[in-house]
N, C-alpha and C. Protein backbone atom coordinates (compact mmCIF):
# COMPACT_ATOMS: atom_id res chain seq x y z
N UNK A 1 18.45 -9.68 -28.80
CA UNK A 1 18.27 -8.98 -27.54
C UNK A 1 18.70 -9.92 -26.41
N UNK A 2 19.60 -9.71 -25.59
CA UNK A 2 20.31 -10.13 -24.62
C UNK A 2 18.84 -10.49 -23.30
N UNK A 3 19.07 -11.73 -22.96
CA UNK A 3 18.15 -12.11 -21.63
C UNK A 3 18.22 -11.30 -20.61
N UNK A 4 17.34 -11.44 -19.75
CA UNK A 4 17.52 -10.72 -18.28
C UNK A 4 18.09 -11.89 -17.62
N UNK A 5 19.03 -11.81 -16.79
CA UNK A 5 19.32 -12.81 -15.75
C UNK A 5 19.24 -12.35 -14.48
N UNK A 6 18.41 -13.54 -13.98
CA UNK A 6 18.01 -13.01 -12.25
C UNK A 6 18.80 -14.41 -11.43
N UNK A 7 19.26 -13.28 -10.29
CA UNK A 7 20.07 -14.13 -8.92
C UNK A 7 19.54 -14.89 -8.76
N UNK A 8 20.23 -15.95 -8.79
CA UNK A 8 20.05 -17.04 -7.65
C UNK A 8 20.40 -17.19 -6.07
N UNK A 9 19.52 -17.43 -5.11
CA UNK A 9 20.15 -17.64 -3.62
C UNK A 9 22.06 -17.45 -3.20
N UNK A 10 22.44 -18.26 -4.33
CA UNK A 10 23.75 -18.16 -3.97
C UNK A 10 24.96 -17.23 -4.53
N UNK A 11 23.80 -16.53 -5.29
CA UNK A 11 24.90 -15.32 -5.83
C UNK A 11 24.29 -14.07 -5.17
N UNK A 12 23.63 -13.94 -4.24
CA UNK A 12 23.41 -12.84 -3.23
C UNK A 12 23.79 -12.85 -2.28
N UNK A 13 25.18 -11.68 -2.22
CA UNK A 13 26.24 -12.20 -1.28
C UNK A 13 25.66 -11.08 -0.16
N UNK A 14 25.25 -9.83 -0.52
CA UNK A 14 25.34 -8.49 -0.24
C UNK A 14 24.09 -8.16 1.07
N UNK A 15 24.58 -8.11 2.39
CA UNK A 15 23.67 -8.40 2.89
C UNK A 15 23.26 -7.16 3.88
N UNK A 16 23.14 -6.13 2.91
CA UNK A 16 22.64 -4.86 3.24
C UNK A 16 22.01 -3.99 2.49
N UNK A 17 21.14 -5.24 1.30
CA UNK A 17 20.34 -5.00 0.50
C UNK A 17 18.46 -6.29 0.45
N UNK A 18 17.88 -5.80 0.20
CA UNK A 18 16.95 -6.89 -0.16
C UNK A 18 17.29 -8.08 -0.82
N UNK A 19 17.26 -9.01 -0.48
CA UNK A 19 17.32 -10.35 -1.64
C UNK A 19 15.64 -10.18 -2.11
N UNK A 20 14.68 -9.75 -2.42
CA UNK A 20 14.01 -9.71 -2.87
C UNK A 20 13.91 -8.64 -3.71
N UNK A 21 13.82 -7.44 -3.54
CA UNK A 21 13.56 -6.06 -3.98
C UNK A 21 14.54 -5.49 -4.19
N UNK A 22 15.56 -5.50 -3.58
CA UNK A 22 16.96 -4.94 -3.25
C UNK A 22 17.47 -3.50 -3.15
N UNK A 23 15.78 -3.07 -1.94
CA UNK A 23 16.56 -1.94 -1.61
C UNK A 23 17.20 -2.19 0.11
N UNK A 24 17.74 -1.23 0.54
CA UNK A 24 18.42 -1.30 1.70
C UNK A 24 17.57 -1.89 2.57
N UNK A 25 18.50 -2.78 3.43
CA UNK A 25 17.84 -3.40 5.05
C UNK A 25 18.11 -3.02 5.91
N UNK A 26 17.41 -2.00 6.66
CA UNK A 26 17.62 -1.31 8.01
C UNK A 26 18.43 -2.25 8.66
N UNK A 27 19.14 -1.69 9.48
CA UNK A 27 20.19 -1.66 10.00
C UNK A 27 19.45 -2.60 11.22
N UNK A 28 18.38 -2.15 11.83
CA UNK A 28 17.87 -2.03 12.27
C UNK A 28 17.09 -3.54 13.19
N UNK A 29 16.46 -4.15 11.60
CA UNK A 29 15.86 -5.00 11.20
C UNK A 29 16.65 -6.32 10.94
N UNK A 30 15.56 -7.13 11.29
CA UNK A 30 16.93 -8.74 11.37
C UNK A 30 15.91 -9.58 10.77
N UNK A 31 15.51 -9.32 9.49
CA UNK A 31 14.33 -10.59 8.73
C UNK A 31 15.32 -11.15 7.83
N UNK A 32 14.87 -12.52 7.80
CA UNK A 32 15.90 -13.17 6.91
C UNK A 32 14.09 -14.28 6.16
N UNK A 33 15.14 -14.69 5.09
CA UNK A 33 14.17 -16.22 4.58
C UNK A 33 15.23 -17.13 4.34
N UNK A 34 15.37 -18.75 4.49
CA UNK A 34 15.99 -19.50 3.94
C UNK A 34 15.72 -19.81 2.42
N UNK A 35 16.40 -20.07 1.72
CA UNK A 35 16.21 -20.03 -0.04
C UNK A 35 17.17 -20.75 -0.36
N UNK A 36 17.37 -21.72 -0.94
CA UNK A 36 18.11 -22.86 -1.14
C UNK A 36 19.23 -23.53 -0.69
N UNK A 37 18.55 -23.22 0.97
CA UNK A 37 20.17 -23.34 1.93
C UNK A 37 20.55 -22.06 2.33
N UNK A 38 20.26 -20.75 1.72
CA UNK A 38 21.18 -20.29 2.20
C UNK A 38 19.89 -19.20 2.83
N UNK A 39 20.42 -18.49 3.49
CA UNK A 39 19.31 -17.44 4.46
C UNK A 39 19.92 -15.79 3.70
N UNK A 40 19.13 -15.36 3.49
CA UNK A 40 18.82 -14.20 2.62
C UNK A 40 18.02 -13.28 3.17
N UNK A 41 18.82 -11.79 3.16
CA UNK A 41 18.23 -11.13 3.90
C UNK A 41 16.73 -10.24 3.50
N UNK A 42 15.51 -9.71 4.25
CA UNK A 42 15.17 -9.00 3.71
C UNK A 42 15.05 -7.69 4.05
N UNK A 43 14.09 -6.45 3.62
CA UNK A 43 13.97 -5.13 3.71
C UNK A 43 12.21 -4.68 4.77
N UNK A 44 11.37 -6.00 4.58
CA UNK A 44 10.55 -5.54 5.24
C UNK A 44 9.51 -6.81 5.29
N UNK A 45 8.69 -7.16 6.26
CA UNK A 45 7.91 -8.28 6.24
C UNK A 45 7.17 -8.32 5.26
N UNK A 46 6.53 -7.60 4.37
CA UNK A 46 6.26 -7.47 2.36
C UNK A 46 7.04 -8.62 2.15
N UNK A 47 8.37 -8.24 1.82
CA UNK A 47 8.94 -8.96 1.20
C UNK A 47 9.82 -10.59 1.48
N UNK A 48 9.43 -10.61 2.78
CA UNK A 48 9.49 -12.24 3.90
C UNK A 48 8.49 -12.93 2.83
N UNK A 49 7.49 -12.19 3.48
CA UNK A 49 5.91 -13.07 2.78
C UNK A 49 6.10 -13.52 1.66
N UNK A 50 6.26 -12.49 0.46
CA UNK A 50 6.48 -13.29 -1.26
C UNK A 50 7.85 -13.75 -1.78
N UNK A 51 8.62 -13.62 -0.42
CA UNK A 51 10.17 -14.69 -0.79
C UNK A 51 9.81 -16.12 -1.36
């Protein structure tokens, strides 16, 4: 049975999705977290907090 592989900071290029959850980030909304250098967007202060 094949592993799950989960992103790393630097393979989340897509920045009109959660880097956490990865559903859409309002347009709207401008939350980011830094994560190994690089700043990653998120979808809602939920998901700031347990970045």
């Amino acid at each position: 049975m094949p592993s799950q592989v989960t992103p790393t900071a630097t393979e989340h290029t897509d920045k009109d999705t959660c880097f956490h959850c990865g559903l859409p980030v309002p347009p709207s909304l401008d939350l980011a977290v830094t994560i190994d250098g690089h700043e990653q967007p998120m979808c809602c202060h939920g998901c700031q907090a347990v970045a």
